[in-house]
C-alpha atoms as a PDB file:
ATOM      1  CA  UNK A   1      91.071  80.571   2.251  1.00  0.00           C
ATOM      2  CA  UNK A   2      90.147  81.971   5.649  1.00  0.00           C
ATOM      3  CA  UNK A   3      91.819  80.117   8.713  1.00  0.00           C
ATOM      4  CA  UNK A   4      88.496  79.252   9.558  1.00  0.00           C
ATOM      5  CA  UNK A   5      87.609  77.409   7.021  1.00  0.00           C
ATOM      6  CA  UNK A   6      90.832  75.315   7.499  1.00  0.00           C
ATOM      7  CA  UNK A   7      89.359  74.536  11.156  1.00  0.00           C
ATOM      8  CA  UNK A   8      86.202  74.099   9.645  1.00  0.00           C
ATOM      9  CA  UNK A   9      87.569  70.954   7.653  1.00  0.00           C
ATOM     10  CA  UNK A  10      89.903  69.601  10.105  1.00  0.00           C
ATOM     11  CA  UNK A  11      86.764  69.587  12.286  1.00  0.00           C
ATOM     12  CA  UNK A  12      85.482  67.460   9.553  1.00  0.00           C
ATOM     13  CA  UNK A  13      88.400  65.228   9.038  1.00  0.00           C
ATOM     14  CA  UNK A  14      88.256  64.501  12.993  1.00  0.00           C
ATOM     15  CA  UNK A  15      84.889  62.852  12.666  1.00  0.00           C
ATOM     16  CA  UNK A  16      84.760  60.705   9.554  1.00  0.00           C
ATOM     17  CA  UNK A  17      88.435  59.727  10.914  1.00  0.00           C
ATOM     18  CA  UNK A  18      86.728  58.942  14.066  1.00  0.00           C
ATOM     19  CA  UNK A  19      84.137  57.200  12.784  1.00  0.00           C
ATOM     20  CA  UNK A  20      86.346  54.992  10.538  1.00  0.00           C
ATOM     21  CA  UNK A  21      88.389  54.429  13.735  1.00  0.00           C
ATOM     22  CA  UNK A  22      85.069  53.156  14.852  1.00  0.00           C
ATOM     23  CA  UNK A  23      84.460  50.186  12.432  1.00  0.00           C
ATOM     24  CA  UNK A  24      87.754  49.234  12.712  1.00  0.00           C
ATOM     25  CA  UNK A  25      88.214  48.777  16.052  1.00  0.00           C
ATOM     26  CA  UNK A  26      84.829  46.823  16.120  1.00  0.00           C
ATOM     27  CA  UNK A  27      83.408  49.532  18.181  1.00  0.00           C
ATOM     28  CA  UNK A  28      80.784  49.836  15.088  1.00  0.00           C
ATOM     29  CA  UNK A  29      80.194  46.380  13.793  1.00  0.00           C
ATOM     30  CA  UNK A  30      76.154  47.337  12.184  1.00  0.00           C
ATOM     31  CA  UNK A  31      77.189  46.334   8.706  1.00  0.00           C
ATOM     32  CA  UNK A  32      73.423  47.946   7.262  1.00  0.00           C
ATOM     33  CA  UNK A  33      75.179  51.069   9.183  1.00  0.00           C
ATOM     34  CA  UNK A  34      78.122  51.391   7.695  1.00  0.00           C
ATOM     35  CA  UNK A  35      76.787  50.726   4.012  1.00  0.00           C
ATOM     36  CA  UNK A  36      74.854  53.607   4.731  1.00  0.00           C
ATOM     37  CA  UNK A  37      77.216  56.004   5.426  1.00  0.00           C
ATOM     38  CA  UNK A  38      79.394  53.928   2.695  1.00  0.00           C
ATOM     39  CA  UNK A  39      76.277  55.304  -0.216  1.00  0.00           C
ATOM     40  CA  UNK A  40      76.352  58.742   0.889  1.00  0.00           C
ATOM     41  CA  UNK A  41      80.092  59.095   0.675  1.00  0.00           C
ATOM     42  CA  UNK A  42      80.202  57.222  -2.621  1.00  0.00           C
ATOM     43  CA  UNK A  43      77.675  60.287  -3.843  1.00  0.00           C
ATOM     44  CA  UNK A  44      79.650  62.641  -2.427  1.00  0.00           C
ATOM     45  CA  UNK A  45      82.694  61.611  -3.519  1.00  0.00           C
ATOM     46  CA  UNK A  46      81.328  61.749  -7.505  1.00  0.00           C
ATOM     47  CA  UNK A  47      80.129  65.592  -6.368  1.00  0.00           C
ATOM     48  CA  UNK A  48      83.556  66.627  -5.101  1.00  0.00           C
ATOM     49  CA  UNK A  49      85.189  64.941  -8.132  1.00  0.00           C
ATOM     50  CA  UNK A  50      82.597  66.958 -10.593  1.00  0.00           C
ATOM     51  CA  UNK A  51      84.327  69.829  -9.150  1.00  0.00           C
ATOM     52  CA  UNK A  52      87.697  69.180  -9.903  1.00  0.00           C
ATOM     53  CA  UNK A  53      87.162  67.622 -13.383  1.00  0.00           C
ATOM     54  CA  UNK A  54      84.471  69.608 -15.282  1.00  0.00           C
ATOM     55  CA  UNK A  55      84.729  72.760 -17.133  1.00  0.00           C
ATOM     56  CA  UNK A  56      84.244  74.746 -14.444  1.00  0.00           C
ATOM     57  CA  UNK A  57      86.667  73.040 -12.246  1.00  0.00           C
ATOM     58  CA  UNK A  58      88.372  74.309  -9.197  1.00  0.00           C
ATOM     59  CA  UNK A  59      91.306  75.177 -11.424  1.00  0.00           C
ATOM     60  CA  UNK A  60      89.891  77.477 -13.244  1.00  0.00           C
ATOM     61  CA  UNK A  61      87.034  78.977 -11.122  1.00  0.00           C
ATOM     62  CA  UNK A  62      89.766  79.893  -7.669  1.00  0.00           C
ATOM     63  CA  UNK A  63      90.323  77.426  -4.977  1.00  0.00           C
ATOM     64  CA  UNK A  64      89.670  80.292  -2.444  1.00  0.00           C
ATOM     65  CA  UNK A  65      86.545  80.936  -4.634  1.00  0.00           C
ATOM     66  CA  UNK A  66      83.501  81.334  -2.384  1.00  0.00           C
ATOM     67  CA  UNK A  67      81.162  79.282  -4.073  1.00  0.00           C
ATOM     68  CA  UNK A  68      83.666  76.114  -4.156  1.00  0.00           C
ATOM     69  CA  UNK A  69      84.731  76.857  -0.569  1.00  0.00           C
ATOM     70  CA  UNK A  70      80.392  76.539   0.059  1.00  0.00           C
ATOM     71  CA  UNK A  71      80.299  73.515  -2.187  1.00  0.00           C
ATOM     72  CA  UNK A  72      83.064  71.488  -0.361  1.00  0.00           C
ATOM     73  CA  UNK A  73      81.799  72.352   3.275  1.00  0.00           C
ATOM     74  CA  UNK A  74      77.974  71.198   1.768  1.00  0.00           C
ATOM     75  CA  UNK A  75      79.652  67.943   0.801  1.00  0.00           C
ATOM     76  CA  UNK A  76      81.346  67.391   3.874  1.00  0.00           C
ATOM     77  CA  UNK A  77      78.098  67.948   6.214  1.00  0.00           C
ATOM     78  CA  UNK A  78      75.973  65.742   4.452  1.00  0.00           C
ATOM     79  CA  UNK A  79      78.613  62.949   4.946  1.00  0.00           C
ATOM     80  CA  UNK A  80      79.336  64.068   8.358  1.00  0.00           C
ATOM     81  CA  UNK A  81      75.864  64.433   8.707  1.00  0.00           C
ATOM     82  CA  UNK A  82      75.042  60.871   7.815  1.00  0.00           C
ATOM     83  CA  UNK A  83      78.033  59.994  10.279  1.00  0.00           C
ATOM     84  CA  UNK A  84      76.002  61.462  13.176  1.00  0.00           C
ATOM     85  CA  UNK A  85      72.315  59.777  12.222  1.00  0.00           C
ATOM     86  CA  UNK A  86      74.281  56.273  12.126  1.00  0.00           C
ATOM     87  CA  UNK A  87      76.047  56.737  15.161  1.00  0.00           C
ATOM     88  CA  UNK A  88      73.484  57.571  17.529  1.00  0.00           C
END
């Protein structure tokens, strides 16, 4: 895995843990918003967790694989991405 793509998900880490930060400070109290975002990452969730437990999973195909490395960042922007619709 390049050292980019470690900065790429730390980038990502930053915002949902920002955005959690956010409801539970009150600073985000929209309770239609946060189910939202709350569907999306449920989805998401079941997608990454395909990837770990079918028969092609991550095990078996290469962590470092380029295809998985694609797969994770696609799963983390359309939760991020959700993050940023709610939020403005």
């Amino acid at each position: 895995m390049l050292s980019s793509d470690n900065l790429i998900y730390e980038e990502y880490i930053w915002k949902i843990s920002v955005f959690i930060n956010d409801i539970t400070s009150g600073r985000l109290i929209d309770e239609e918003k946060i189910h939202q975002v709350a569907i999306v990452i449920d989805k998401q969730q079941k997608d990454l967790q395909n990837m770990f437990f079918s028969d092609n999973a991550i095990g078996v195909s290469g962590v470092n694989n380029a295809e998985n490395i694609e797969q994770i960042k696609d799963i983390l922007n359309i939760i991020i991405d959700e993050i940023n619709e709610v939020s403005e």
